[in-house]
Protein backbone atom coordinates (compact mmCIF):
# COMPACT_ATOMS: atom_id res chain seq x y z
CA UNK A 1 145.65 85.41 91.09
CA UNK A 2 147.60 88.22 90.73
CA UNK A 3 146.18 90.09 93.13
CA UNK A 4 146.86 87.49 95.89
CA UNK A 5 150.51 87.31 94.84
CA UNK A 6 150.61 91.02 95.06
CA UNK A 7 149.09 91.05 98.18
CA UNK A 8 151.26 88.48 100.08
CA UNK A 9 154.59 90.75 98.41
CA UNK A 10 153.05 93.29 100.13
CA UNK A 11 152.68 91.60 103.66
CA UNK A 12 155.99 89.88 103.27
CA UNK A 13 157.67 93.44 102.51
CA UNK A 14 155.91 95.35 105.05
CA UNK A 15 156.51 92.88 107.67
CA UNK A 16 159.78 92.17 107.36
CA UNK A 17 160.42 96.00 107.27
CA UNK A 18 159.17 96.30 110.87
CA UNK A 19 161.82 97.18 113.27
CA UNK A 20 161.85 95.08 116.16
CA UNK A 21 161.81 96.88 120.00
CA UNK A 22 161.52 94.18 122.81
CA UNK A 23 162.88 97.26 125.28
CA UNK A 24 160.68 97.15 128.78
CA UNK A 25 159.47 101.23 128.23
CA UNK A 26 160.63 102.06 131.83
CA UNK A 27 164.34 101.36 132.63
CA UNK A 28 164.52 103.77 135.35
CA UNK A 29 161.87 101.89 137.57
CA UNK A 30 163.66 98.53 136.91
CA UNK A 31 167.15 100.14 137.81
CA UNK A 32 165.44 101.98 141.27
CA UNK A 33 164.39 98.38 141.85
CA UNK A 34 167.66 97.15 141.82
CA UNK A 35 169.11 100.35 143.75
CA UNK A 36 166.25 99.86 146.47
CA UNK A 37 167.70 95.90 147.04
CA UNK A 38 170.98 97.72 148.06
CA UNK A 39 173.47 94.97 146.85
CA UNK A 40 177.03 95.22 146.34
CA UNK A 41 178.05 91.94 147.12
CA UNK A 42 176.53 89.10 144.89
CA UNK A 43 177.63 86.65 141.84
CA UNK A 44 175.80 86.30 139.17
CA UNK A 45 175.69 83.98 135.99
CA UNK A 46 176.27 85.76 133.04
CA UNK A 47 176.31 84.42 129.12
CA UNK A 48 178.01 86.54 126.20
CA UNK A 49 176.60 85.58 122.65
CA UNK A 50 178.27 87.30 120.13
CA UNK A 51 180.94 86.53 117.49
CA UNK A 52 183.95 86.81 120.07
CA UNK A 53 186.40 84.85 122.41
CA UNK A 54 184.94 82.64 125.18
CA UNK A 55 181.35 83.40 123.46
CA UNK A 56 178.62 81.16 124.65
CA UNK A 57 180.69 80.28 128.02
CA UNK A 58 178.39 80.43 131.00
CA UNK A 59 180.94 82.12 133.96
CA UNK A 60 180.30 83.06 137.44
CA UNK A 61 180.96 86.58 138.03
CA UNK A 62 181.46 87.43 141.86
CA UNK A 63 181.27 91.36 142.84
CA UNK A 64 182.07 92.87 145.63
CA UNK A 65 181.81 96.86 146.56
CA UNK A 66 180.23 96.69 143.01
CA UNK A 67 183.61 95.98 141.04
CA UNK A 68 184.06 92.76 139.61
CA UNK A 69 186.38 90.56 142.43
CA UNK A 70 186.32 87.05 140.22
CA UNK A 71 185.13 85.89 136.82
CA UNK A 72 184.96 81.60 136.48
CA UNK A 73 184.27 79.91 133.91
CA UNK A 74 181.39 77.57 135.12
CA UNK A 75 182.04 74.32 133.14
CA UNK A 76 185.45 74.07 134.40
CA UNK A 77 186.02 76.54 137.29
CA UNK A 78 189.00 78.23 135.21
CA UNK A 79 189.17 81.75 135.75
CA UNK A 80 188.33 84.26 133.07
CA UNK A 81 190.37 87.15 132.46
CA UNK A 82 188.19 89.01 129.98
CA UNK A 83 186.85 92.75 130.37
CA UNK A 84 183.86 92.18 128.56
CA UNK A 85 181.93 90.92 131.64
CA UNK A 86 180.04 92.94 133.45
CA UNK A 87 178.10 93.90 136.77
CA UNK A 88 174.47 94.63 136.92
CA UNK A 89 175.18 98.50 137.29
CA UNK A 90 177.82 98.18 134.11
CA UNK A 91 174.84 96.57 132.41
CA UNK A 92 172.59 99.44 133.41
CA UNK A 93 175.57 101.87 132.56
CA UNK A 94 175.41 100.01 128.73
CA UNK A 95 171.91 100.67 128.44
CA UNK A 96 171.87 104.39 130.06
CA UNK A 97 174.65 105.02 127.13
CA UNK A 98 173.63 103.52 124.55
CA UNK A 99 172.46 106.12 121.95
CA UNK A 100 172.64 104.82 118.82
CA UNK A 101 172.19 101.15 119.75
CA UNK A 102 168.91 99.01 119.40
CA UNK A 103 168.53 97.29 122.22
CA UNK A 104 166.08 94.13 123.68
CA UNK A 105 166.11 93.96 127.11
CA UNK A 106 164.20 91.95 129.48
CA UNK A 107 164.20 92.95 133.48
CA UNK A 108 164.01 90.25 136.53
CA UNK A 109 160.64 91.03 137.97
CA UNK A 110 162.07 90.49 141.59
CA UNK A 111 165.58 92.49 141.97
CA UNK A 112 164.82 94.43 138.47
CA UNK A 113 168.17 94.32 136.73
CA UNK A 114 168.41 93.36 132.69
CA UNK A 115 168.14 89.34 132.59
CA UNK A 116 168.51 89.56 128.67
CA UNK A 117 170.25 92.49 127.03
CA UNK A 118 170.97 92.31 122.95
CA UNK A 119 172.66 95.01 121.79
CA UNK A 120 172.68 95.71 117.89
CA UNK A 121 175.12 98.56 117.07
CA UNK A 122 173.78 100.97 114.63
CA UNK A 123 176.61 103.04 113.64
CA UNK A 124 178.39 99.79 113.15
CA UNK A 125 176.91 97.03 111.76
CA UNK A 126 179.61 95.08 111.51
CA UNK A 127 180.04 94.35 114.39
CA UNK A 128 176.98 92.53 114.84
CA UNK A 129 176.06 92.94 118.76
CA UNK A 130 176.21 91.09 121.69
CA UNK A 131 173.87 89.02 123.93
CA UNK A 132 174.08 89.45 127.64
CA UNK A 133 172.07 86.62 129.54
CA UNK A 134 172.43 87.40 133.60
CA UNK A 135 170.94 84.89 136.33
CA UNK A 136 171.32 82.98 139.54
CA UNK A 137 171.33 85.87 141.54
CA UNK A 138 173.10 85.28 144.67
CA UNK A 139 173.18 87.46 147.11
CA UNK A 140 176.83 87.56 149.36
């Protein structure tokens, strides 16, 4: 009996020790996917989880000459004045610089930029990361 018990302590601390890396192993080929669609006009749908203002609003971000041109929030059509939005090469900019972050990221198979991309800050745990969920790619 004791054994058993010792055994699942064992499995339940080794397991839960595990650190977690849902990163896709080649960014580069997912951001010379998105390079090769040569877009710099599109919108996009973008969701920010984290424990900040406007978190969990779905918005419509609309670029143009890659630079943000209008952010709108989608279940009202009010604009969004926030900086903490961002354009599929800002996204790719986030994960090219992000050193000391652990990051999940998932890529859309068909224009390759990151459809899912939680950051968890290392040096800073406080701050407990942020969720970026981008879709609806349209193309302007």
């Amino acid at each position: 009996m004791i054994r058993i018990f010792l055994i699942f302590l064992f499995l339940l601390f080794s397991t839960s020790c595990k650190k977690e890396q849902v990163a896709e192993p080649n960014t580069n080929s997912s951001y010379e996917l998105w390079r090769s669609r040569n877009l710099h006009n599109y919108s996009i749908d973008q969701i920010r989880s984290c424990f900040c203002p406007d978190a969990g609003q779905s918005v419509r971000i609309t670029v143009r000459s890659d630079t943000i041109f209008s952010i709108i929030k989608i279940s009202d059509n009010s604009i969004i004045t926030s900086r903490f939005y961002f354009t599929v090469d800002s996204l790719f900019g986030i994960i090219n610089n992000s050193e000391n972050d652990s990051l999940a990221i998932r890529y859309n198979t068909n224009y390759g930029f990151p459809e899912f991309l939680d950051i968890n800050p290392q040096l800073h745990p406080v701050d407990g990361g942020v969720l970026y969920e981008t879709s609806n790619l349209q193309i302007q």
